[in-house]
PDB file of N, CA and C in Angstrom:
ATOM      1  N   UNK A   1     -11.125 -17.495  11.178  1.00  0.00           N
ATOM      2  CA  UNK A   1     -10.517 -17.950   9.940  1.00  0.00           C
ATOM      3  C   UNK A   1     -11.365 -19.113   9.400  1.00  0.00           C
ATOM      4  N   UNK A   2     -11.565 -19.310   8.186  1.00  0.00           N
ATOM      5  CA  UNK A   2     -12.495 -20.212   7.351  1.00  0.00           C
ATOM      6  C   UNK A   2     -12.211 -21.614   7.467  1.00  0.00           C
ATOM      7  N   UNK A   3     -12.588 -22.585   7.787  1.00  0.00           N
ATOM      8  CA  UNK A   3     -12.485 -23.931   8.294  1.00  0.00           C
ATOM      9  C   UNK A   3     -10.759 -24.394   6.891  1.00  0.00           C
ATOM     10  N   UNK A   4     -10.792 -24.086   5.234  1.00  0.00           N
ATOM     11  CA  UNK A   4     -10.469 -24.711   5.130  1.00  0.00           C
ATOM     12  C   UNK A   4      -9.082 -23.347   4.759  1.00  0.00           C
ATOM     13  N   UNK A   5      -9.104 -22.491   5.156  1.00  0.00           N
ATOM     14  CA  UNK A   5      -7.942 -21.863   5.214  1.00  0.00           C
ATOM     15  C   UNK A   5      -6.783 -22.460   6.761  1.00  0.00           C
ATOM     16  N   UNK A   6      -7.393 -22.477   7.557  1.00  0.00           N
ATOM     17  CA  UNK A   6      -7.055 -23.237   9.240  1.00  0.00           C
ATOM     18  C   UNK A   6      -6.759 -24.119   8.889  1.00  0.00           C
ATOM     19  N   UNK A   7      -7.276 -25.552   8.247  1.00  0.00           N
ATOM     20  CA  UNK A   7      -6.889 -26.704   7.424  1.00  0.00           C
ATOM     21  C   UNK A   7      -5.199 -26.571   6.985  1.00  0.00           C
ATOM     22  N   UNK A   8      -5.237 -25.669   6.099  1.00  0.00           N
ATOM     23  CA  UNK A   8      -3.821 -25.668   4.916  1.00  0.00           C
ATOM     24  C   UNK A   8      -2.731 -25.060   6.161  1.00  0.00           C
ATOM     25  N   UNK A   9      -3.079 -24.301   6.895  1.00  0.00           N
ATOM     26  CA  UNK A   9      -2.627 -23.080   7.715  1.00  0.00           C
ATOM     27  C   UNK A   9      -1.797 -24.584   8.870  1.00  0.00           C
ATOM     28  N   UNK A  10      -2.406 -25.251   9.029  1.00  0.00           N
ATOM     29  CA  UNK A  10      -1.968 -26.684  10.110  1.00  0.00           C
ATOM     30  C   UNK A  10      -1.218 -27.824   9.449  1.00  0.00           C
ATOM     31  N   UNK A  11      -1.361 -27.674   7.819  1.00  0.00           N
ATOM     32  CA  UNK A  11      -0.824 -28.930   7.066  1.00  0.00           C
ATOM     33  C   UNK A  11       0.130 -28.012   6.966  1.00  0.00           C
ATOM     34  N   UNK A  12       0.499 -26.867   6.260  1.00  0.00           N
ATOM     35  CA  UNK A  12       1.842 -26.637   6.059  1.00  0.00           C
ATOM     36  C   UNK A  12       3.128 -26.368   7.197  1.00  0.00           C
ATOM     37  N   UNK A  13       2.037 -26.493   8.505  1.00  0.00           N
ATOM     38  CA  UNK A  13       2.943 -26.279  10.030  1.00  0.00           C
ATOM     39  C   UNK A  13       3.359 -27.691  10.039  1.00  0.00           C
ATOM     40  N   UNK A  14       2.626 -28.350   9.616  1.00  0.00           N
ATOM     41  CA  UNK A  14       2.897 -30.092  10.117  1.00  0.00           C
ATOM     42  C   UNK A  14       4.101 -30.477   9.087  1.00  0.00           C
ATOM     43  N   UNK A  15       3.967 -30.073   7.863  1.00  0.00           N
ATOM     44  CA  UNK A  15       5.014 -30.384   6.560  1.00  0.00           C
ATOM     45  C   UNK A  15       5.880 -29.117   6.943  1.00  0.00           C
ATOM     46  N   UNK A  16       6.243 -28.517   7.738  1.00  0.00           N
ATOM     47  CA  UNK A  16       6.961 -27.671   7.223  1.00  0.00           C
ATOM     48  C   UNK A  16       7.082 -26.987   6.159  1.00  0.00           C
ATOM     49  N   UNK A  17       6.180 -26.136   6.385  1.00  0.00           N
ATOM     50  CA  UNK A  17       6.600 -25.075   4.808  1.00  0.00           C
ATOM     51  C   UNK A  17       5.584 -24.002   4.435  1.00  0.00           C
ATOM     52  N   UNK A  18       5.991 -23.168   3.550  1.00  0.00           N
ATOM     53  CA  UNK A  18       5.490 -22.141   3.537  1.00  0.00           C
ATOM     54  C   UNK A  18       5.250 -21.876   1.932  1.00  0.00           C
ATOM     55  N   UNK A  19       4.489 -21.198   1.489  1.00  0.00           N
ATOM     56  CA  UNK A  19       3.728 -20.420   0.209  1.00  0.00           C
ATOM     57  C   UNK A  19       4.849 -19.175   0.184  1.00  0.00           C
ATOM     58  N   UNK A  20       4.770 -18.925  -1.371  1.00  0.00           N
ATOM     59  CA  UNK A  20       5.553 -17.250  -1.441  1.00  0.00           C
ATOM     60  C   UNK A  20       5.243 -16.138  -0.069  1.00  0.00           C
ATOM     61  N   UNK A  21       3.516 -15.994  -0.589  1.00  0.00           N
ATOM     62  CA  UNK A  21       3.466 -15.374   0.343  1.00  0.00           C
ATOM     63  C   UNK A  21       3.344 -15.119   1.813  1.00  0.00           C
ATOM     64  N   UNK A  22       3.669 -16.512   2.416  1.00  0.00           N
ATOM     65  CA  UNK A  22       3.956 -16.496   4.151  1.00  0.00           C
ATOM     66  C   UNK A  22       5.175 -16.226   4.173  1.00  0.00           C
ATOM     67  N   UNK A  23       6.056 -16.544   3.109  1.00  0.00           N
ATOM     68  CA  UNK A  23       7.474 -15.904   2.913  1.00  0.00           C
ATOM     69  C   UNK A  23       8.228 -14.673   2.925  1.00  0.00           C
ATOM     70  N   UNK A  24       6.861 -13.769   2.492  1.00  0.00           N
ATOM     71  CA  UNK A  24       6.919 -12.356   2.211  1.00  0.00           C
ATOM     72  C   UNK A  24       6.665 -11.782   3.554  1.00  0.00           C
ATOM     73  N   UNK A  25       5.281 -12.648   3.755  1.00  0.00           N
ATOM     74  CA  UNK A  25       4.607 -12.276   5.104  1.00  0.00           C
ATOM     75  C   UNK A  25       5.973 -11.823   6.027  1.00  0.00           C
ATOM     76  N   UNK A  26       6.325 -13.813   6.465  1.00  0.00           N
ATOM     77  CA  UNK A  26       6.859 -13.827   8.000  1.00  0.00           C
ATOM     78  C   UNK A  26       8.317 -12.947   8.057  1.00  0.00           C
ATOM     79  N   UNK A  27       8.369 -12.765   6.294  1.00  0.00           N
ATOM     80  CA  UNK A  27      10.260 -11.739   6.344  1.00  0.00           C
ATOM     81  C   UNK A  27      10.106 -10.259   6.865  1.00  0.00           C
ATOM     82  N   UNK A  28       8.737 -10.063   6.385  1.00  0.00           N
ATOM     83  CA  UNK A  28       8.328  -8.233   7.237  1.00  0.00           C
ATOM     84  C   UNK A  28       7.811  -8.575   8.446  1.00  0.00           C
ATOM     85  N   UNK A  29       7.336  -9.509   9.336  1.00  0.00           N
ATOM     86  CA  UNK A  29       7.245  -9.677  10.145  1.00  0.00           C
ATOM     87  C   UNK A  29       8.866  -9.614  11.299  1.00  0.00           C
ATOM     88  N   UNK A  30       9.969 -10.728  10.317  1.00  0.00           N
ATOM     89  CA  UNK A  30      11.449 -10.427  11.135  1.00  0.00           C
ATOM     90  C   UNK A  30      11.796  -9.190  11.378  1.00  0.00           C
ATOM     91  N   UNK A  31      11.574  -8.376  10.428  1.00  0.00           N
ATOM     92  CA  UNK A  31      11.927  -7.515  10.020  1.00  0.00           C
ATOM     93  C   UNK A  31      11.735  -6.600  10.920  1.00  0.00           C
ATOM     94  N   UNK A  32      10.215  -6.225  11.450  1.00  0.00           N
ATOM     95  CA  UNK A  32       9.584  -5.650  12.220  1.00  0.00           C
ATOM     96  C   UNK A  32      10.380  -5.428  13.754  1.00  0.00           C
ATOM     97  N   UNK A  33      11.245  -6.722  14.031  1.00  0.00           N
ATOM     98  CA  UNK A  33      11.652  -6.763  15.230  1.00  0.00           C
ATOM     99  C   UNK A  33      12.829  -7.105  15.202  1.00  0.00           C
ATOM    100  N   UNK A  34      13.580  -6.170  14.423  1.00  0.00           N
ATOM    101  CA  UNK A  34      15.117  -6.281  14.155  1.00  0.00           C
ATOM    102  C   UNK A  34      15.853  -4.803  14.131  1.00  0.00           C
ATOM    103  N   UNK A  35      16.714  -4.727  14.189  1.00  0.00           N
ATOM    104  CA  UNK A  35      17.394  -3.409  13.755  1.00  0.00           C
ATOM    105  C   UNK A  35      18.526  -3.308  12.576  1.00  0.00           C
ATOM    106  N   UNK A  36      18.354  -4.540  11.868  1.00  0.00           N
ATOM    107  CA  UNK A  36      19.085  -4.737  10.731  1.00  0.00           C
ATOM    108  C   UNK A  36      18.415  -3.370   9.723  1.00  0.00           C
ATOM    109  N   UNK A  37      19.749  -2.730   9.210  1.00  0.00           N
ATOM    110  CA  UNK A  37      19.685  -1.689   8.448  1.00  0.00           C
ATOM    111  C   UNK A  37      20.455  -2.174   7.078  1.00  0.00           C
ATOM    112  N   UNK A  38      19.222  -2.720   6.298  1.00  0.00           N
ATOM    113  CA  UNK A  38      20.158  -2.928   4.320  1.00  0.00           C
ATOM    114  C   UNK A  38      21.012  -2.478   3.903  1.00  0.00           C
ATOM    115  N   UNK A  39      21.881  -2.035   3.231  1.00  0.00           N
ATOM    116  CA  UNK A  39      22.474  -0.693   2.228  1.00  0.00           C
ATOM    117  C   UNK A  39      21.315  -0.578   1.116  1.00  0.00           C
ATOM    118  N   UNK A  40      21.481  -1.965   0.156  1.00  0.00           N
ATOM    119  CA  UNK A  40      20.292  -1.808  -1.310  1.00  0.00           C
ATOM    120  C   UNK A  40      19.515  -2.600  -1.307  1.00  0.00           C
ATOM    121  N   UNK A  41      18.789  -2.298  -1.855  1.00  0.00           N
ATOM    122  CA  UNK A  41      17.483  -2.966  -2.259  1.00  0.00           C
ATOM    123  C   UNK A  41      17.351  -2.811  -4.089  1.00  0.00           C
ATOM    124  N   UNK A  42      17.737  -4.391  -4.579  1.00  0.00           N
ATOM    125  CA  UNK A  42      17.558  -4.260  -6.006  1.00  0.00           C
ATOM    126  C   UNK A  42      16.762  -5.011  -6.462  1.00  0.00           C
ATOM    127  N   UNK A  43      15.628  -4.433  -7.411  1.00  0.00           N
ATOM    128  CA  UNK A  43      14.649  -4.799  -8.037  1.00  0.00           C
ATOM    129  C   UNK A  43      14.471  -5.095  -9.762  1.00  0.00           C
ATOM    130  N   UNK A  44      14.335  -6.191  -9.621  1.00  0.00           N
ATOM    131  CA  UNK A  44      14.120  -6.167 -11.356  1.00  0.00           C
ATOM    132  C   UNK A  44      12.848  -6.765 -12.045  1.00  0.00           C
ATOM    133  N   UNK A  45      12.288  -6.242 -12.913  1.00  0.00           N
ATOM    134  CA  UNK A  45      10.666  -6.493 -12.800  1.00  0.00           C
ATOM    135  C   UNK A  45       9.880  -5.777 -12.043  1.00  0.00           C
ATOM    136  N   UNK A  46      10.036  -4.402 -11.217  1.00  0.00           N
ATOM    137  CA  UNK A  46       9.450  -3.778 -10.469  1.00  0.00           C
ATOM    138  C   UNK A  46       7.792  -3.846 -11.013  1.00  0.00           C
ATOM    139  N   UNK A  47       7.312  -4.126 -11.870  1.00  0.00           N
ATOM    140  CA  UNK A  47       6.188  -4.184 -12.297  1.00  0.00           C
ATOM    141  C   UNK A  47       5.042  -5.163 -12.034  1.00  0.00           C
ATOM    142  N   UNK A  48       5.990  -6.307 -11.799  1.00  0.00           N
ATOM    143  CA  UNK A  48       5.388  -7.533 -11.372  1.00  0.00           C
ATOM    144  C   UNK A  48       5.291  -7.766  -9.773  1.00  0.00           C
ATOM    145  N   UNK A  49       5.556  -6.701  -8.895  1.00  0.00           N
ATOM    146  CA  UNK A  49       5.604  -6.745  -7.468  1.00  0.00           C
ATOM    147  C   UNK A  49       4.123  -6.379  -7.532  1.00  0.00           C
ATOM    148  N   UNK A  50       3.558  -7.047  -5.988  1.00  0.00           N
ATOM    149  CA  UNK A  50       2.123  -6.894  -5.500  1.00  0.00           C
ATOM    150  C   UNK A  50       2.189  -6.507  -4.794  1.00  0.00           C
ATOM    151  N   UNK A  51       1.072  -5.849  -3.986  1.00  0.00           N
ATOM    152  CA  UNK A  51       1.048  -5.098  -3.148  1.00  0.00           C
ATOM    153  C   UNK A  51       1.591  -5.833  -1.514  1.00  0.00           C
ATOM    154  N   UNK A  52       1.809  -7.035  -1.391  1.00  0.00           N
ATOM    155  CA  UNK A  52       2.681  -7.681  -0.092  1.00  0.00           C
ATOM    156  C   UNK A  52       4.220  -7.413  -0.826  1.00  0.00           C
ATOM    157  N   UNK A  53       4.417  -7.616  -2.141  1.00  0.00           N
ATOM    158  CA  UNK A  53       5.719  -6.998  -2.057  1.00  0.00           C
ATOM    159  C   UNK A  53       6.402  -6.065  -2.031  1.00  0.00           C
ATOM    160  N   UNK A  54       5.413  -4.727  -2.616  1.00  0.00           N
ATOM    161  CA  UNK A  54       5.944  -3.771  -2.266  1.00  0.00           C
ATOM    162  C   UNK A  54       5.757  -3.256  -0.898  1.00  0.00           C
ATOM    163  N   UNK A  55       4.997  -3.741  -0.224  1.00  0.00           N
ATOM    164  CA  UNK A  55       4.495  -2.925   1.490  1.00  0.00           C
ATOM    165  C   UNK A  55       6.043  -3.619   1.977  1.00  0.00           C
ATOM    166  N   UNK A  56       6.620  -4.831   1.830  1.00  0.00           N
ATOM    167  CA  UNK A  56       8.287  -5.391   2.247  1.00  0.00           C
ATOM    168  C   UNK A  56       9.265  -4.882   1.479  1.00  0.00           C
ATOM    169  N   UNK A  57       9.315  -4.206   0.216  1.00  0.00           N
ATOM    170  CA  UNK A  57      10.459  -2.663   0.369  1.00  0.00           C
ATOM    171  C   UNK A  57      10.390  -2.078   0.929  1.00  0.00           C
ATOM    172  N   UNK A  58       9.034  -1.402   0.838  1.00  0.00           N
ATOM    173  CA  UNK A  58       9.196  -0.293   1.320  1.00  0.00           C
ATOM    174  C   UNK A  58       9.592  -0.215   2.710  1.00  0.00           C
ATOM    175  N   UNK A  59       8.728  -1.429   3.115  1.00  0.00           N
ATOM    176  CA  UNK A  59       9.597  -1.514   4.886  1.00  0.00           C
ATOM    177  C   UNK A  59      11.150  -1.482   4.983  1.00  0.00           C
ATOM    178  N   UNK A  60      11.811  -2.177   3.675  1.00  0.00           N
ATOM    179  CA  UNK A  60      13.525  -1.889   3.765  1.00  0.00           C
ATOM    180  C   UNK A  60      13.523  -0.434   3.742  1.00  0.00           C
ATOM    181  N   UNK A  61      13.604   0.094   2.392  1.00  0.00           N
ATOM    182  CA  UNK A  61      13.867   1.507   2.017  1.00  0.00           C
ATOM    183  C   UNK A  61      13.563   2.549   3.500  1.00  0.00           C
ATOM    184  N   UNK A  62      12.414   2.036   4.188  1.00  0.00           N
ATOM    185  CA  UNK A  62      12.103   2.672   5.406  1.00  0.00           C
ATOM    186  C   UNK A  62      13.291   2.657   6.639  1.00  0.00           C
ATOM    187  N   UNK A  63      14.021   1.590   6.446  1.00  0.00           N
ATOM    188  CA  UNK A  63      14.994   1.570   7.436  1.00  0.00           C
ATOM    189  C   UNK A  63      16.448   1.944   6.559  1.00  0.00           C
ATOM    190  N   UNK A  64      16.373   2.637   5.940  1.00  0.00           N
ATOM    191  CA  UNK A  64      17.326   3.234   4.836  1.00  0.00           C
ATOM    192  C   UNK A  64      18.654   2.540   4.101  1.00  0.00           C
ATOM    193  N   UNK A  65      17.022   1.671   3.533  1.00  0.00           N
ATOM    194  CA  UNK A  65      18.390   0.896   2.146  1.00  0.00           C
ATOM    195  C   UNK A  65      18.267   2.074   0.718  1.00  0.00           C
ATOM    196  N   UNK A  66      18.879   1.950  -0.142  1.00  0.00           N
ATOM    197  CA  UNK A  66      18.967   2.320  -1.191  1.00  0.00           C
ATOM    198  C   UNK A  66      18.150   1.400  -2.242  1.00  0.00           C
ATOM    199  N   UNK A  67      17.273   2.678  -3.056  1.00  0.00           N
ATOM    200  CA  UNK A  67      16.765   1.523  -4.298  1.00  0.00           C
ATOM    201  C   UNK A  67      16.987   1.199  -5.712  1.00  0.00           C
ATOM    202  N   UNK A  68      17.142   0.178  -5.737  1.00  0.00           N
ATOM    203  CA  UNK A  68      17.011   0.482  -7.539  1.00  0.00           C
ATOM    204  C   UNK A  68      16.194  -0.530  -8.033  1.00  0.00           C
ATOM    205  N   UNK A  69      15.480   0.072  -8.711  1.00  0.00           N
ATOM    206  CA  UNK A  69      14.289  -0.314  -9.802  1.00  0.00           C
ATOM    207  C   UNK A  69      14.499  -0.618 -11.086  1.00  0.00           C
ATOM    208  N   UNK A  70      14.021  -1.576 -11.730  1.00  0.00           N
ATOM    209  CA  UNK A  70      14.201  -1.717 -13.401  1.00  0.00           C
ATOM    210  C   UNK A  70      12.610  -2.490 -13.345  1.00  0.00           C
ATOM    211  N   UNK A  71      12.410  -1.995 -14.591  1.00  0.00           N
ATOM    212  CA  UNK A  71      10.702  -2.365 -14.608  1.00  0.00           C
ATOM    213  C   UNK A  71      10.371  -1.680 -16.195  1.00  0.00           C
ATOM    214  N   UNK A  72       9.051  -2.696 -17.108  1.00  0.00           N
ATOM    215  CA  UNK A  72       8.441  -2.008 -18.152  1.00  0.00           C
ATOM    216  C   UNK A  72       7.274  -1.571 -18.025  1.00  0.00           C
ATOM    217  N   UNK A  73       6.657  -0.902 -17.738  1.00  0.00           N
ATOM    218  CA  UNK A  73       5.269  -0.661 -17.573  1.00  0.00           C
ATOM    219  C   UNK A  73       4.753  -1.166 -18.713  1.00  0.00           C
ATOM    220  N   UNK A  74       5.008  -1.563 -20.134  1.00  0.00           N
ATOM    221  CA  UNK A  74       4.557  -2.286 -21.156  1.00  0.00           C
ATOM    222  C   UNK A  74       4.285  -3.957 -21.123  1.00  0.00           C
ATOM    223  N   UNK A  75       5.382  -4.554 -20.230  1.00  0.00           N
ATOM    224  CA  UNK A  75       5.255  -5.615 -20.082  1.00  0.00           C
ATOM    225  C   UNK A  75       5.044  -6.410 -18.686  1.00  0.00           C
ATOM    226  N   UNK A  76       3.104  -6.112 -18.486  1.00  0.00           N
ATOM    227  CA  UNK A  76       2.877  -5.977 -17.185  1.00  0.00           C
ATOM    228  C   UNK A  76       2.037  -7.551 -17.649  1.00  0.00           C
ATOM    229  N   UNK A  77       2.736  -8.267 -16.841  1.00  0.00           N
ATOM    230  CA  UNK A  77       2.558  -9.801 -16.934  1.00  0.00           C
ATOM    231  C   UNK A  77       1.374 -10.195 -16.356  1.00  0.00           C
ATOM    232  N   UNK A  78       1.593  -9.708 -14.532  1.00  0.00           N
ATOM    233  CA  UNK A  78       0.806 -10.335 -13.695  1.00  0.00           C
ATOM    234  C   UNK A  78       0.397  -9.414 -12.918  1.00  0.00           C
ATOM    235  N   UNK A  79      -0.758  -8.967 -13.824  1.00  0.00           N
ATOM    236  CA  UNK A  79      -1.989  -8.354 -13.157  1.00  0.00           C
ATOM    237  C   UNK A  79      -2.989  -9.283 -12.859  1.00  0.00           C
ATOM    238  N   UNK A  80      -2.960 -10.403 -13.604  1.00  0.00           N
ATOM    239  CA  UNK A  80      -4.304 -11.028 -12.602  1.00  0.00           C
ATOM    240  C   UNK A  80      -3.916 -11.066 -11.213  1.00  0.00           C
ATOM    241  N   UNK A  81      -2.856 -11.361 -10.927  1.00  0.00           N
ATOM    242  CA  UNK A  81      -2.565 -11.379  -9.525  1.00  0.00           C
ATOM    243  C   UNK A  81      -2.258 -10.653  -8.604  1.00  0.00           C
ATOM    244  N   UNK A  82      -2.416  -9.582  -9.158  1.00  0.00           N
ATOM    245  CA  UNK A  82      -2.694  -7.823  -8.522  1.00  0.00           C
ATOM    246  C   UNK A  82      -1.283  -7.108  -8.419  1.00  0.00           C
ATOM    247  N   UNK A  83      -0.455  -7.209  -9.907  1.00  0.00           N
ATOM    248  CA  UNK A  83       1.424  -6.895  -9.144  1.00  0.00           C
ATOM    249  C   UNK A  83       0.266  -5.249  -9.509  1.00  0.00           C
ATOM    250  N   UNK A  84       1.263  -4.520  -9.351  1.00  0.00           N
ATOM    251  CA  UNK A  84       1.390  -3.296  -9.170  1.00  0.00           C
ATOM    252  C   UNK A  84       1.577  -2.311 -10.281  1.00  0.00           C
ATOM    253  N   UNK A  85       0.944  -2.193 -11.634  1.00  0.00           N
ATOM    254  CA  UNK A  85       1.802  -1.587 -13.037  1.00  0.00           C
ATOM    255  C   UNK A  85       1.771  -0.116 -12.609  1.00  0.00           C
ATOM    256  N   UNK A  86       0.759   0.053 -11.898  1.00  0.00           N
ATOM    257  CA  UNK A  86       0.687   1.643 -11.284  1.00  0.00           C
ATOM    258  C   UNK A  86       1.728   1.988 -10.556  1.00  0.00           C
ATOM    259  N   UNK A  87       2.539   1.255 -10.239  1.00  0.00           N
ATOM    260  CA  UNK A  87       3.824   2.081  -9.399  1.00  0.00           C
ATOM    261  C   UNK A  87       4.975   2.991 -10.039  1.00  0.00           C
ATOM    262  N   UNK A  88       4.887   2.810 -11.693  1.00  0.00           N
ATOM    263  CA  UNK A  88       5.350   3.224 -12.427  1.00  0.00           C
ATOM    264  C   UNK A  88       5.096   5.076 -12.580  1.00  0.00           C
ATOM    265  N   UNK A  89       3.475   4.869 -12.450  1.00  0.00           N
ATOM    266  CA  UNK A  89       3.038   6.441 -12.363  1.00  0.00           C
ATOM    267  C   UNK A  89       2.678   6.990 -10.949  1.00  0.00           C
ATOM    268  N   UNK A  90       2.909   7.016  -9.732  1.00  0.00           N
ATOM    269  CA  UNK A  90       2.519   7.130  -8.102  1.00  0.00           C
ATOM    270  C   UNK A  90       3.834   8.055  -8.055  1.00  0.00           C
ATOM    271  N   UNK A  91       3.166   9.336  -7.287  1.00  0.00           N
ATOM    272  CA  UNK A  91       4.235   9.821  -6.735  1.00  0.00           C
ATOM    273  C   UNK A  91       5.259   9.504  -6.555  1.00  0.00           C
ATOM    274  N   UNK A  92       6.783   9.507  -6.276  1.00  0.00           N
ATOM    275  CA  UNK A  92       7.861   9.061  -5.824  1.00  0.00           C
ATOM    276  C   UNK A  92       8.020   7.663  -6.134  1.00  0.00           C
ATOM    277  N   UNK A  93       7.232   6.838  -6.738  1.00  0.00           N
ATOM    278  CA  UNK A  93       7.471   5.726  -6.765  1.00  0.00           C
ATOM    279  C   UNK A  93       6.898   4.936  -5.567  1.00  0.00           C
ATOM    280  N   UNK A  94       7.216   4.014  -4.715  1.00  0.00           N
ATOM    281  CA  UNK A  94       7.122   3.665  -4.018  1.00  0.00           C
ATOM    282  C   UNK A  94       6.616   4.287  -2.773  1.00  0.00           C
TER     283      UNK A  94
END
Protein backbone atom coordinates (compact mmCIF):
# COMPACT_ATOMS: atom_id res chain seq x y z
CA UNK A 1 0.00 0.00 0.00
CA UNK A 2 1.38 3.59 -0.98
CA UNK A 3 3.17 5.35 1.93
CA UNK A 4 0.46 8.06 1.94
CA UNK A 5 -2.66 5.90 1.56
CA UNK A 6 -1.16 3.74 5.01
CA UNK A 7 -0.76 7.37 6.42
CA UNK A 8 -4.74 8.30 6.18
CA UNK A 9 -5.51 4.40 6.62
CA UNK A 10 -3.68 4.95 10.55
CA UNK A 11 -5.07 8.61 11.09
CA UNK A 12 -8.55 7.63 10.58
CA UNK A 13 -7.91 4.34 13.01
CA UNK A 14 -6.40 6.80 15.50
CA UNK A 15 -9.54 9.47 15.05
CA UNK A 16 -11.88 7.02 14.73
CA UNK A 17 -13.59 7.13 11.60
CA UNK A 18 -14.32 6.23 8.42
CA UNK A 19 -14.93 7.71 4.61
CA UNK A 20 -18.33 6.69 2.73
CA UNK A 21 -16.56 4.29 1.26
CA UNK A 22 -14.92 2.16 4.22
CA UNK A 23 -18.57 2.40 5.17
CA UNK A 24 -19.74 0.62 2.20
CA UNK A 25 -16.64 -1.40 2.34
CA UNK A 26 -16.68 -2.71 6.10
CA UNK A 27 -20.97 -3.14 5.80
CA UNK A 28 -20.32 -5.97 2.90
CA UNK A 29 -17.65 -7.09 4.72
CA UNK A 30 -20.40 -7.68 8.08
CA UNK A 31 -22.37 -8.81 5.89
CA UNK A 32 -20.20 -11.49 4.50
CA UNK A 33 -20.21 -13.17 7.93
CA UNK A 34 -23.70 -12.97 9.01
CA UNK A 35 -26.82 -14.76 8.22
CA UNK A 36 -29.00 -11.77 8.48
CA UNK A 37 -31.61 -12.14 5.67
CA UNK A 38 -33.29 -8.28 4.61
CA UNK A 39 -36.93 -8.39 3.39
CA UNK A 40 -36.22 -4.84 1.07
CA UNK A 41 -33.87 -3.13 -0.25
CA UNK A 42 -35.04 0.51 -1.29
CA UNK A 43 -33.31 2.62 -3.62
CA UNK A 44 -33.77 6.04 -4.74
CA UNK A 45 -31.42 7.61 -7.21
CA UNK A 46 -30.45 4.18 -8.45
CA UNK A 47 -28.39 6.08 -10.96
CA UNK A 48 -26.08 7.67 -8.76
CA UNK A 49 -24.89 4.23 -7.15
CA UNK A 50 -21.13 3.14 -8.00
CA UNK A 51 -19.92 0.29 -8.56
CA UNK A 52 -18.99 -0.41 -4.39
CA UNK A 53 -22.59 0.35 -4.14
CA UNK A 54 -24.08 -1.65 -6.21
CA UNK A 55 -21.61 -4.89 -5.64
CA UNK A 56 -23.48 -4.13 -1.53
CA UNK A 57 -27.09 -4.71 -3.04
CA UNK A 58 -26.54 -6.89 -4.80
CA UNK A 59 -24.89 -8.77 -1.95
CA UNK A 60 -28.46 -8.01 -0.07
CA UNK A 61 -30.76 -8.98 -2.98
CA UNK A 62 -28.31 -12.13 -2.98
CA UNK A 63 -29.41 -13.15 0.40
CA UNK A 64 -33.06 -12.51 -0.71
CA UNK A 65 -34.20 -9.05 0.02
CA UNK A 66 -36.63 -7.55 -2.29
CA UNK A 67 -35.84 -4.53 -4.61
CA UNK A 68 -37.03 -1.44 -5.46
CA UNK A 69 -35.45 0.99 -7.64
CA UNK A 70 -36.38 4.61 -8.62
CA UNK A 71 -33.77 6.23 -10.79
CA UNK A 72 -33.55 8.82 -14.11
CA UNK A 73 -31.20 7.75 -16.47
CA UNK A 74 -31.53 11.56 -17.66
CA UNK A 75 -30.39 12.90 -14.56
CA UNK A 76 -27.07 11.18 -14.17
CA UNK A 77 -25.26 13.55 -11.74
CA UNK A 78 -22.24 11.64 -10.72
CA UNK A 79 -20.45 10.15 -13.30
CA UNK A 80 -17.31 11.70 -12.58
CA UNK A 81 -17.30 9.50 -9.79
CA UNK A 82 -18.10 6.41 -11.65
CA UNK A 83 -22.11 5.92 -10.26
CA UNK A 84 -23.44 3.56 -12.63
CA UNK A 85 -26.07 5.27 -15.49
CA UNK A 86 -25.62 1.92 -17.31
CA UNK A 87 -27.57 -0.03 -14.86
CA UNK A 88 -30.54 1.34 -16.30
CA UNK A 89 -29.82 -0.64 -19.65
CA UNK A 90 -27.84 -4.23 -18.20
CA UNK A 91 -29.69 -7.17 -18.28
CA UNK A 92 -32.00 -7.65 -15.28
CA UNK A 93 -30.82 -4.71 -13.82
CA UNK A 94 -28.59 -5.36 -11.27
Amino acid sequence: MPLLQEALKEEKKKRDRMSFSDLLFNTEQLLEGTEWKPQWVIIDEVQDCDALQLRLIQRLVDKGASLFAVGDPNQVIYSWRGSACNVFYTAGGL
